[in-house]
N, C-alpha and C. Protein backbone atom coordinates (compact mmCIF):
# COMPACT_ATOMS: atom_id res chain seq x y z
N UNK A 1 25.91 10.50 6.14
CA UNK A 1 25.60 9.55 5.07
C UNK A 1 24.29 8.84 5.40
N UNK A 2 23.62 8.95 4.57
CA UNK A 2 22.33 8.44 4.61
C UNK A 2 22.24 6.60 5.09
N UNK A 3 21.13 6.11 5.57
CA UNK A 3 21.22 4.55 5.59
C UNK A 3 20.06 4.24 4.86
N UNK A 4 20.03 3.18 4.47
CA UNK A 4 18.71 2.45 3.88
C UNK A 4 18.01 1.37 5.08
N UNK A 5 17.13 0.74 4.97
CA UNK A 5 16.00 -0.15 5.53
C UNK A 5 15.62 -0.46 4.59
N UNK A 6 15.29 -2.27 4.84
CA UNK A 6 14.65 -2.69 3.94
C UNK A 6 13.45 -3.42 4.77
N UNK A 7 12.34 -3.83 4.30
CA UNK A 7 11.52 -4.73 4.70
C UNK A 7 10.01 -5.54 3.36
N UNK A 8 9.94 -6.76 3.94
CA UNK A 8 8.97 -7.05 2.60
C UNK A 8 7.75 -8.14 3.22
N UNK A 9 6.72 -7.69 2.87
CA UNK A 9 5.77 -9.15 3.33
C UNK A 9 5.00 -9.76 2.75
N UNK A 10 4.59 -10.49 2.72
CA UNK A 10 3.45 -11.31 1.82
C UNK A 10 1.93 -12.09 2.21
N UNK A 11 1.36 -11.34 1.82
CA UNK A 11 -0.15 -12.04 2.90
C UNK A 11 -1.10 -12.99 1.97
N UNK A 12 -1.55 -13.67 2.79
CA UNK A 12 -3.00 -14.49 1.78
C UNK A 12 -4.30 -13.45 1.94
N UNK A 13 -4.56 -13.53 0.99
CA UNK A 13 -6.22 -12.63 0.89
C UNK A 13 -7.15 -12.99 1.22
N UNK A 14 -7.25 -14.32 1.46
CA UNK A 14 -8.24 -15.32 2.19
C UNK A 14 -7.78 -14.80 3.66
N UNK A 15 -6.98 -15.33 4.12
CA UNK A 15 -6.26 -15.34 5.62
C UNK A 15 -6.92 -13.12 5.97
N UNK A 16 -6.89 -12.86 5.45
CA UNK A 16 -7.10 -11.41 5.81
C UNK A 16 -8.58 -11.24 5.68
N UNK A 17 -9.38 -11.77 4.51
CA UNK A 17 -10.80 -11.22 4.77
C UNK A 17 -11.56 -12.24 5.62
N UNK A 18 -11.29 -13.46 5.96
CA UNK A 18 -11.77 -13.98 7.30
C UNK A 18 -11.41 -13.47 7.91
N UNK A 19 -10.63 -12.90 8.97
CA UNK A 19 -10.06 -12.16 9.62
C UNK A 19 -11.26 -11.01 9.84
N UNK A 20 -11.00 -10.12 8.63
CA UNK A 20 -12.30 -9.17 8.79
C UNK A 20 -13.61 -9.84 9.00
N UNK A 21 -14.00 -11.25 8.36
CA UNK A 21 -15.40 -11.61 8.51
C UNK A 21 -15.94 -12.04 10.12
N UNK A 22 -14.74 -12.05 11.00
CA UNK A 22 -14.80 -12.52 12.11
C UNK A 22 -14.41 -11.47 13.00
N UNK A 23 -13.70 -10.87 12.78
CA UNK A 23 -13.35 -9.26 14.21
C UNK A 23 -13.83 -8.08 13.21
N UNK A 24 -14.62 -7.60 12.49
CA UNK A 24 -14.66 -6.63 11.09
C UNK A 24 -14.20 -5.24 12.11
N UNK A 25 -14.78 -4.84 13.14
CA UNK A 25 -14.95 -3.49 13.22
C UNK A 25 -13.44 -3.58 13.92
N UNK A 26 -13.22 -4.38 15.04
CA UNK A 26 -12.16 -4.30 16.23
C UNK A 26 -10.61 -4.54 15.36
N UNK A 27 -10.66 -5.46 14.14
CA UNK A 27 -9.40 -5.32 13.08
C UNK A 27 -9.46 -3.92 12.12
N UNK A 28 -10.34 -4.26 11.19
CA UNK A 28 -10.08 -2.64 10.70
C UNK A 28 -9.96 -1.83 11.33
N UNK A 29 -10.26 -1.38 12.69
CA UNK A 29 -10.33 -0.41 13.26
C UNK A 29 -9.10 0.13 13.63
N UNK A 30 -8.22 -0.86 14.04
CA UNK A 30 -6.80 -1.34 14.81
C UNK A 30 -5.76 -1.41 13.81
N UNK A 31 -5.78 -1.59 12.37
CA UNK A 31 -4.94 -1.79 12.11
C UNK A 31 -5.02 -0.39 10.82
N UNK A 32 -6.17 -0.04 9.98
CA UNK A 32 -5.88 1.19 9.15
C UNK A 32 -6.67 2.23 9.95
N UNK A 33 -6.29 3.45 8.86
CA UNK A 33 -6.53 4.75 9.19
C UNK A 33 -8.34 4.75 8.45
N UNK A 34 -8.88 5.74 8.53
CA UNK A 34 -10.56 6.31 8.12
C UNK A 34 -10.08 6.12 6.29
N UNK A 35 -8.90 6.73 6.25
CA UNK A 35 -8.75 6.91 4.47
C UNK A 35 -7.85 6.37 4.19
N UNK A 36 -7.59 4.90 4.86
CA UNK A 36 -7.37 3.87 4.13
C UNK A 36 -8.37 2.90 4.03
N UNK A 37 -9.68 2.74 4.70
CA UNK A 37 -10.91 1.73 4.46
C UNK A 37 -11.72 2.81 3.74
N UNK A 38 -11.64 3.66 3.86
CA UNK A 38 -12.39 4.32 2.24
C UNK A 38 -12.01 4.07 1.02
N UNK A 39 -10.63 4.33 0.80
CA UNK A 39 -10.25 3.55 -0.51
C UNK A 39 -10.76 2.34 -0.56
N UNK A 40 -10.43 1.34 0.60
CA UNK A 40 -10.34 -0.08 0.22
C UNK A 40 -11.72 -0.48 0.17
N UNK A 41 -13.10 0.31 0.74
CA UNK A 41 -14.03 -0.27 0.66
C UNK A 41 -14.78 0.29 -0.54
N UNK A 42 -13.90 1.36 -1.12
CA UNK A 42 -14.92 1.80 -2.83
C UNK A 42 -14.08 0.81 -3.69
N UNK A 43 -13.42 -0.32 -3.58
CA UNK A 43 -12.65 -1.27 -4.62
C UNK A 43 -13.91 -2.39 -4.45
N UNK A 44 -14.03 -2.84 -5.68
CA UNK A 44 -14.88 -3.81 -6.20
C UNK A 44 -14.39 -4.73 -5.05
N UNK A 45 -13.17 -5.09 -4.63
CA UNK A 45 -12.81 -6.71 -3.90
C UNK A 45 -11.77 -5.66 -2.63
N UNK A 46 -12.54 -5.21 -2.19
CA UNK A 46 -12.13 -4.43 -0.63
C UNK A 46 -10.73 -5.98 0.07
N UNK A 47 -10.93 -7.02 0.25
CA UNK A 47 -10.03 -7.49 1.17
C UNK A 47 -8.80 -7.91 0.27
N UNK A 48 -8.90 -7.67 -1.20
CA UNK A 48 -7.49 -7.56 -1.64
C UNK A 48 -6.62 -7.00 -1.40
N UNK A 49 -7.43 -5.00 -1.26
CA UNK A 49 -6.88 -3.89 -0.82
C UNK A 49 -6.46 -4.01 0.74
N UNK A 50 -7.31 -4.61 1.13
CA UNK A 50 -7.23 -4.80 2.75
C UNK A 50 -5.79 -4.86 2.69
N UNK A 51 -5.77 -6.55 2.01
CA UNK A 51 -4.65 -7.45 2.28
C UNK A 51 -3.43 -6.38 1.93
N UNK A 52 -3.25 -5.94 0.78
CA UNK A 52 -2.13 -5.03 0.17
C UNK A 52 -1.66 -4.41 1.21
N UNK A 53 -2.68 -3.47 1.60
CA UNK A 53 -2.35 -2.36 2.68
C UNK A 53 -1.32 -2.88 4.14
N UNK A 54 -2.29 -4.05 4.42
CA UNK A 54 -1.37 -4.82 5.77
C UNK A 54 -0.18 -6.13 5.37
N UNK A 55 0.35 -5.85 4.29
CA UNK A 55 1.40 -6.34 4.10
C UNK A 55 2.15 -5.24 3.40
N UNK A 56 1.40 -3.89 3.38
CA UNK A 56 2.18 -2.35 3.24
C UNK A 56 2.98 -2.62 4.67
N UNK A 57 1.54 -2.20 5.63
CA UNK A 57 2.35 -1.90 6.81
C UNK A 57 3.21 -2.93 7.22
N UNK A 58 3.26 -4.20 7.39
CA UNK A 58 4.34 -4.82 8.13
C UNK A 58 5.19 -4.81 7.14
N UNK A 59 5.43 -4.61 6.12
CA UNK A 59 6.65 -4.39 5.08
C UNK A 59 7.62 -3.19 5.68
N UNK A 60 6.37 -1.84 6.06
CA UNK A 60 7.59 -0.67 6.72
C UNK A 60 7.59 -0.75 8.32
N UNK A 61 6.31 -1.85 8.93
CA UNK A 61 7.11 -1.97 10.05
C UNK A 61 8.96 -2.68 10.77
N UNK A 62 8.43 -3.63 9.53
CA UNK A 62 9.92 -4.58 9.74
C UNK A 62 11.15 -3.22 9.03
N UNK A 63 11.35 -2.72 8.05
CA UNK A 63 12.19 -1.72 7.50
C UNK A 63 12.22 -0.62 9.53
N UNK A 64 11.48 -0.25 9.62
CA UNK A 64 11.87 0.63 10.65
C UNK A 64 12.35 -0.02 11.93
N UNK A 65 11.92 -1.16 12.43
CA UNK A 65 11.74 -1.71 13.43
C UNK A 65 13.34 -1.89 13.13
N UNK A 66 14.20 -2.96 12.16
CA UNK A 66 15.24 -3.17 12.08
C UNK A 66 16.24 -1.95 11.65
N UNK A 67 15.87 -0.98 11.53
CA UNK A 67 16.65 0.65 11.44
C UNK A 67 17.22 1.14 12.71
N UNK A 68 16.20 0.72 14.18
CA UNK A 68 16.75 0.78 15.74
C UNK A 68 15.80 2.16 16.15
N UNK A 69 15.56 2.59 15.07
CA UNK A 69 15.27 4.01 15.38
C UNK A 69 13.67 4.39 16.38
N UNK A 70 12.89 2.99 16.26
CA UNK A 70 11.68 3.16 16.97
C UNK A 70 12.21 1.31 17.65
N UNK A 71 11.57 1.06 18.60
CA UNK A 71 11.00 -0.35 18.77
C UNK A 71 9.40 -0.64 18.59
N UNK A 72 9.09 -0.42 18.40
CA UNK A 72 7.58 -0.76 18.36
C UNK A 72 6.91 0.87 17.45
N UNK A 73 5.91 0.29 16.70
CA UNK A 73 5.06 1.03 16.23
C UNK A 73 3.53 0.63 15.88
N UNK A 74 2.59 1.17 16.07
CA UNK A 74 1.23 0.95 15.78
C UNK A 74 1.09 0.79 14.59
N UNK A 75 0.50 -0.31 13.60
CA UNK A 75 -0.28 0.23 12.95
C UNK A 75 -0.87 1.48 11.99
N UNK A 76 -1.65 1.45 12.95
CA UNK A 76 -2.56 2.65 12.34
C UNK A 76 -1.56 3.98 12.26
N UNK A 77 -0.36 4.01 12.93
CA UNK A 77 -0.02 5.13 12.83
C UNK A 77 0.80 5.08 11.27
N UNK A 78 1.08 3.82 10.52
CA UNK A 78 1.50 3.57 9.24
C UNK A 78 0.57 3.89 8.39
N UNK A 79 0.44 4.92 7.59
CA UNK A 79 -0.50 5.57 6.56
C UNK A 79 -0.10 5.08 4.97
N UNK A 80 -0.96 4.54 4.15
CA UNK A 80 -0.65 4.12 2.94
C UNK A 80 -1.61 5.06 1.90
N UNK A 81 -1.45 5.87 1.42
CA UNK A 81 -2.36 6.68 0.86
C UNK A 81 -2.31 6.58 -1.05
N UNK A 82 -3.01 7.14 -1.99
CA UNK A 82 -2.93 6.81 -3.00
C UNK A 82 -2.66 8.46 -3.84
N UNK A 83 -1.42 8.30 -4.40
CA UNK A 83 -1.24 9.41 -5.00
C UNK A 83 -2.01 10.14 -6.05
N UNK A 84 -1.74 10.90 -7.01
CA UNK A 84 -3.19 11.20 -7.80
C UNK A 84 -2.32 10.02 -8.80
N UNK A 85 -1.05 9.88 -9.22
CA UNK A 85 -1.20 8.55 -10.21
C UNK A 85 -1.53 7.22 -9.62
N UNK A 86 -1.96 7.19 -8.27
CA UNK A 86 -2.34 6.04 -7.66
C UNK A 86 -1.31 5.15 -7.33
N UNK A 87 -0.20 5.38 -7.38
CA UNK A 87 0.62 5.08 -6.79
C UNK A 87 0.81 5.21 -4.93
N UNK A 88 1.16 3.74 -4.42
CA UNK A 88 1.09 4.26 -2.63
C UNK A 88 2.30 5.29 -2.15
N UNK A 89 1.66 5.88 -1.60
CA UNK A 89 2.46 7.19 -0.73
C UNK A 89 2.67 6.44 0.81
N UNK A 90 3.54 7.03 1.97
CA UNK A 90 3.50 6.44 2.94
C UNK A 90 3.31 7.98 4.12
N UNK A 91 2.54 8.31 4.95
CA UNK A 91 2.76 8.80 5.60
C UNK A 91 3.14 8.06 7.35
N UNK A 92 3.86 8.78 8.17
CA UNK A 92 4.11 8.02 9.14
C UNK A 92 4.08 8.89 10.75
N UNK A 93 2.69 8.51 11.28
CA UNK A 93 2.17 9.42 12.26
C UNK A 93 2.66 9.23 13.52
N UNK A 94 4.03 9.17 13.91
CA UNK A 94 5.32 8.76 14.90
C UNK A 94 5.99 10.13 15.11
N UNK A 95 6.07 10.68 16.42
CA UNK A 95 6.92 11.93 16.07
C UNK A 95 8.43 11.31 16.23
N UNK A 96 8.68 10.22 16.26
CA UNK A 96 10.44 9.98 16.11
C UNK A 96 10.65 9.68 15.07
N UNK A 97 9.74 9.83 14.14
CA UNK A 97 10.07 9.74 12.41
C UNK A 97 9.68 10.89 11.23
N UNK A 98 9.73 11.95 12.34
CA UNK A 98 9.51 13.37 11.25
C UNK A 98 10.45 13.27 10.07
N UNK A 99 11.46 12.93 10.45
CA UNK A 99 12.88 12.90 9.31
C UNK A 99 13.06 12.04 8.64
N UNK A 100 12.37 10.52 8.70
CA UNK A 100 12.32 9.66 7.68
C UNK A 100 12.05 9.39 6.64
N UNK A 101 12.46 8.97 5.08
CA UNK A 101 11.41 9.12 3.94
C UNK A 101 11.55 7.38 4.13
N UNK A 102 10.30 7.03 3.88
CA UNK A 102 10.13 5.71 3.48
C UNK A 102 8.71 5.70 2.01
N UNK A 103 9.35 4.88 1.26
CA UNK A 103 8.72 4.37 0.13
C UNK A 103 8.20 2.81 0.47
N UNK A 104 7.08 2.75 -0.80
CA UNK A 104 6.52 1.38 -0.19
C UNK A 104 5.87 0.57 -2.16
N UNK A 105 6.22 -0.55 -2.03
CA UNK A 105 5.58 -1.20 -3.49
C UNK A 105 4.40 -2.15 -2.97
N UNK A 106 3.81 -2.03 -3.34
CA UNK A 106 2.47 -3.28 -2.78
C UNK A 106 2.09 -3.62 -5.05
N UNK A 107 1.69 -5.09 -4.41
CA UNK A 107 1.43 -5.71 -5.55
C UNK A 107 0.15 -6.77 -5.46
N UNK A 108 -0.10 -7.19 -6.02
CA UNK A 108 -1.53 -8.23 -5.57
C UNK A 108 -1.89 -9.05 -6.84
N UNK A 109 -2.35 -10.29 -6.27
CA UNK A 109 -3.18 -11.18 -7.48
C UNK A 109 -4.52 -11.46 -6.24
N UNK A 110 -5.45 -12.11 -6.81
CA UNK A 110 -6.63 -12.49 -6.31
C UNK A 110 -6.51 -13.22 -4.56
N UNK A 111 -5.19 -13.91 -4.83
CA UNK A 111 -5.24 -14.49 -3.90
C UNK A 111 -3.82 -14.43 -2.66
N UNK A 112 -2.87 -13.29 -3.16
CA UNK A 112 -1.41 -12.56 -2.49
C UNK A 112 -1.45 -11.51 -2.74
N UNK A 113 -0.90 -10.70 -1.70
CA UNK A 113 -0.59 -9.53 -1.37
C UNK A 113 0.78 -9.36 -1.04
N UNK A 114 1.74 -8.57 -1.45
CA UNK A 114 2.88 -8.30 -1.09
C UNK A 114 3.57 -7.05 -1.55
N UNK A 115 3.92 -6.55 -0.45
CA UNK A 115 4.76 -5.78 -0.48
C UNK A 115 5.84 -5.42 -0.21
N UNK A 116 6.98 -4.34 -0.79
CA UNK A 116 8.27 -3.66 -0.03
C UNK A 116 8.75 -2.65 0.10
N UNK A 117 9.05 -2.35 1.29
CA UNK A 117 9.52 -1.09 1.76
C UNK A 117 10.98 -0.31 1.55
N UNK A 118 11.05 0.50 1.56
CA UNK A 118 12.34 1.17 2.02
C UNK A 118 12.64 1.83 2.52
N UNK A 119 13.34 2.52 3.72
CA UNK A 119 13.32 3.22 4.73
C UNK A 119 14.72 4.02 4.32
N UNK A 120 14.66 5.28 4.25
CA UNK A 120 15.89 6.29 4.57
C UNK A 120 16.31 6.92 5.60
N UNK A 121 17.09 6.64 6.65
CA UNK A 121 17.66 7.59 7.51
C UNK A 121 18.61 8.73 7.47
């Protein structure tokens, strides 16, 4: 029988592009993949996307983290990609999660980012 995971987060968009205006290369670098700051840097307002993306990932870090199935995960190894309807896809570059499907909702206004996950075991 299958299990679910849940996880959800919510970021300020301010709080994230200072962030970048102050560590730019050593945060982006650390926290997305090459083709997730390509998307986010061809968007008119890149640290919205930023923000979305890293309240993607800690949305499916907390969903997995509380599943037992990993303790710790990177980042970058959380992939948020954009489908052709542009909808986020999740890939997850962990080999103790070949078998997982996790889904992800990210939402945004000018000034929040939030998202939620769901994790299938």
């Amino acid at each position: 029988m299958a299990e679910y995971f849940i996880g959800t987060d919510i970021v300020s968009v301010v709080r994230i592009e200072k962030i970048i205006q102050k560590h730019p290369q050593r945060f982006i670098e650390r926290i997305y993949t090459p083709i997730e700051i390509k998307y986010c840097d061809s968007k008119a307002a890149p640290p919205i996307h930023f923000a979305g993306r890293f309240a993607a990932k800690e949305a499916i870090k907390k969903s997995l983290l509380s599943s037992g199935i990993v303790s710790n995960i990177d980042f970058a190894a959380i992939e948020i990609i954009s489908s052709e309807s542009g909808a986020p896809e999740v890939k997850l570059n962990h080999p103790q999660l070949d078998q997982i499907t996790c889904m992800v909702s990210i939402s945004h206004t000018n000034d929040t980012a939030i998202a939620f996950a769901l994790v299938r075991v």
